[in-house]
Protein backbone atom coordinates (compact mmCIF):
# COMPACT_ATOMS: atom_id res chain seq x y z
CA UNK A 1 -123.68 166.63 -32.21
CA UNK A 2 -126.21 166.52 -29.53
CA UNK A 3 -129.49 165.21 -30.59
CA UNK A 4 -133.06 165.58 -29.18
CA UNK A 5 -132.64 162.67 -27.35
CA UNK A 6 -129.38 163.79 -25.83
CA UNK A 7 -131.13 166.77 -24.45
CA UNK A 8 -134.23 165.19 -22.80
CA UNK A 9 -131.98 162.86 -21.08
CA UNK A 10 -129.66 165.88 -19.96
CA UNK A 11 -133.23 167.86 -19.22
CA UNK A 12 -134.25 164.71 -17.39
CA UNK A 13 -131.38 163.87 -15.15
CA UNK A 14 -131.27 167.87 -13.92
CA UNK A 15 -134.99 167.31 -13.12
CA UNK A 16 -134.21 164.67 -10.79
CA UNK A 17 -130.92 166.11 -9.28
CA UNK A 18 -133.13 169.49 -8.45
CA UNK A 19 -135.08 167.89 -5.84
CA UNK A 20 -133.20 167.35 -2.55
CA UNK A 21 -135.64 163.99 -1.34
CA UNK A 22 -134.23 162.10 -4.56
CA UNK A 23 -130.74 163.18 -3.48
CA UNK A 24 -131.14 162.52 0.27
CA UNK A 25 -132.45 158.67 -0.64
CA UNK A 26 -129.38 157.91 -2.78
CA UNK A 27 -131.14 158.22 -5.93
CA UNK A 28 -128.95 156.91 -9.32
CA UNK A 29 -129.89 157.14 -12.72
CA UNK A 30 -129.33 153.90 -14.55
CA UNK A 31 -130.89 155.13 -18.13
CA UNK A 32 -132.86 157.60 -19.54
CA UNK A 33 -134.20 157.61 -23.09
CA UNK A 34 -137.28 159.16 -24.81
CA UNK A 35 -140.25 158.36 -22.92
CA UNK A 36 -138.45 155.46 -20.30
CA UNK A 37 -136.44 155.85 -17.09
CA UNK A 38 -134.63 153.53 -14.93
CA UNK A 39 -133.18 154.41 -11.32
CA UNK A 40 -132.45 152.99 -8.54
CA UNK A 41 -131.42 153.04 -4.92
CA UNK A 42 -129.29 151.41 -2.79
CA UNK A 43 -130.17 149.59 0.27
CA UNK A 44 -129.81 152.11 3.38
CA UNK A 45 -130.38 150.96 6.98
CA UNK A 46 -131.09 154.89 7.48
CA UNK A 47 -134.48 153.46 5.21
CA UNK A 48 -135.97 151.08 7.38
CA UNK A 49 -139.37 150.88 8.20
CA UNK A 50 -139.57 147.30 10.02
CA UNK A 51 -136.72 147.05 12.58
CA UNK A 52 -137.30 143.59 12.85
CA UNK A 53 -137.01 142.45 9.41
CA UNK A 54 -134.99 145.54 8.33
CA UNK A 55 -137.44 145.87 5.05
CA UNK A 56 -136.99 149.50 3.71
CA UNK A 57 -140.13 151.87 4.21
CA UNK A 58 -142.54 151.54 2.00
CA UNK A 59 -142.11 155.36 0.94
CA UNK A 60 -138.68 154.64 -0.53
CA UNK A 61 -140.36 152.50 -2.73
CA UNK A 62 -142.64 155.01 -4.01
CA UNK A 63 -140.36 157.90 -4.06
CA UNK A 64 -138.35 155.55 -6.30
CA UNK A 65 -141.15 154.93 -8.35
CA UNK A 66 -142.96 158.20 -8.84
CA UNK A 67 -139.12 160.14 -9.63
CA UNK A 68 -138.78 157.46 -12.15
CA UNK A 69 -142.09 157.99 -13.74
CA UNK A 70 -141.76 161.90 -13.94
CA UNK A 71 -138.43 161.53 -15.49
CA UNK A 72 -140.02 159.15 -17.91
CA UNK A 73 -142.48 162.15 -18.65
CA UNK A 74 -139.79 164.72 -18.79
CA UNK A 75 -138.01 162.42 -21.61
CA UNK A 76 -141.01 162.26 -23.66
CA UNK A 77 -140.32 163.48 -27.38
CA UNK A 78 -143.84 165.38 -27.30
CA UNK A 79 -143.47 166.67 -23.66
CA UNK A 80 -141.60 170.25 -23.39
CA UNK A 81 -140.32 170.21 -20.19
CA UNK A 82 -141.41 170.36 -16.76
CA UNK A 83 -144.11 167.71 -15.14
CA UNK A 84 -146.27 167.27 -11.34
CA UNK A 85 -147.69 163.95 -10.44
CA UNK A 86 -151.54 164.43 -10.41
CA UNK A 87 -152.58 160.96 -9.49
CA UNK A 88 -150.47 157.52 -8.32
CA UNK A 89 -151.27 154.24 -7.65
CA UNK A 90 -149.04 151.92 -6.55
CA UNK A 91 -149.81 147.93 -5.90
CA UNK A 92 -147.42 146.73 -3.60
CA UNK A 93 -146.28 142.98 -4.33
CA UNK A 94 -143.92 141.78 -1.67
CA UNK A 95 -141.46 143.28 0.98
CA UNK A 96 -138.28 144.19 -1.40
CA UNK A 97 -135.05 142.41 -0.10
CA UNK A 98 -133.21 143.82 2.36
CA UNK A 99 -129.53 144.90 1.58
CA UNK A 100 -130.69 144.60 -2.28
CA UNK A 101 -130.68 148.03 -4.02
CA UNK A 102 -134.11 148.53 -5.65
CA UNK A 103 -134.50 149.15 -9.53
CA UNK A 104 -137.54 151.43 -11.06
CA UNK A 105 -138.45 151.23 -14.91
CA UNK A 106 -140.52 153.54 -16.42
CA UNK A 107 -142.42 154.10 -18.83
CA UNK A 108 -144.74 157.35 -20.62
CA UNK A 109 -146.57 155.38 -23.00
CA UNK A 110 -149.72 158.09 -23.61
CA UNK A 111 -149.38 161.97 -23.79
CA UNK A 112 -152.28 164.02 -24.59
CA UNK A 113 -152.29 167.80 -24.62
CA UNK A 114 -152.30 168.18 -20.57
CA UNK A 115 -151.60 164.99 -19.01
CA UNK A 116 -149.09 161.87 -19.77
CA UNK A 117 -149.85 158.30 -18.61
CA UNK A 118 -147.09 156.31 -17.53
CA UNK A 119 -146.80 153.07 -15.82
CA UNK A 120 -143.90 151.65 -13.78
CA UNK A 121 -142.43 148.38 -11.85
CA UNK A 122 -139.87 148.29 -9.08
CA UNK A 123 -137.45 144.73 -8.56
CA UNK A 124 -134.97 143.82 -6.33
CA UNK A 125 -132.97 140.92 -6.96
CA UNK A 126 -135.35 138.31 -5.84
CA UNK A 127 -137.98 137.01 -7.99
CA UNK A 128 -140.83 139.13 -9.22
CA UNK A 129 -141.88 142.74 -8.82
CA UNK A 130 -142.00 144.17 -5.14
CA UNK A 131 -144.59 147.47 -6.75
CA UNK A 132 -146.12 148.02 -10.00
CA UNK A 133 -147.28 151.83 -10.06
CA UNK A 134 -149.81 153.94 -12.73
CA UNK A 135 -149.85 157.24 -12.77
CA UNK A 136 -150.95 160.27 -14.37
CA UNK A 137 -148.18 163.75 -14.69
CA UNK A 138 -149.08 167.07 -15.72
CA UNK A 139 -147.31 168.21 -18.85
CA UNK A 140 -146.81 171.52 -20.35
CA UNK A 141 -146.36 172.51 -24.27
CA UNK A 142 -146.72 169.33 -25.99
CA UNK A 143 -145.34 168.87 -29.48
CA UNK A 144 -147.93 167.36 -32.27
CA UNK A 145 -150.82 165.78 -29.23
């Protein structure tokens, strides 16, 4: 029997295979339950944004982050469905690894009728966070706001 779990998670995972930049970047889903999301990406020299140091781009990191956080909306037991970032933040920490792959948790700890607040970190295998993100998605039809 497939719960209402089941089917966010299903809902969730063809949200992020739908858009081609996720796809492109190597994008894997690691978990998705109600309200949380983990992905990650490999590293990819194709990635780089210092040639020197061969530290990924800076935009992989928040493409990581702000897929994660929109699936973490899109898993929400009070959100309906579909979900647009309307605001980001991200505070970047340190340069992630190279040749680690990258790891995004998620969370959507606040939906109100309109918008869900949801808050993020990205790791590496080294020690502490490389980004913590905050954000703010759109959501549409929420159940008991």
């Amino acid at each position: 029997m497939t719960t209402l779990s089941d089917k966010k998670a299903m809902i969730a995972k063809q949200f992020i295979s739908a858009i081609p930049h996720s796809n492109d970047l190597g994008m894997r889903i690691d978990s998705i339950t109600d309200g949380a999301a983990t992905l990650s990406i490999g590293y990819d020299e194709r990635f780089i944004g210092d040639p020197e140091t061969g530290v990924l781009h800076g935009g992989v990191v928040t493409a990581l982050l702000d897929t994660a956080m929109g699936a973490a909306v899109v898993s929400h037991p009070q959100s309906a469905g579909g979900t647009a970032t309307i605001d980001l933040r991200i505070d970047y920490m340190r340069p992630a690894t190279p040749g680690q792959r990258i790891t995004a948790r998620a969370e959507c700890y606040r939906i109100t009728r309109t918008v869900a607040f949801v808050r993020a970190t990205a790791m590496d295998e080294g020690e502490g966070p490389v980004a913590a993100s905050a954000g703010a998605f759109t959501v549409e039809g929420v159940k008991n706001a």
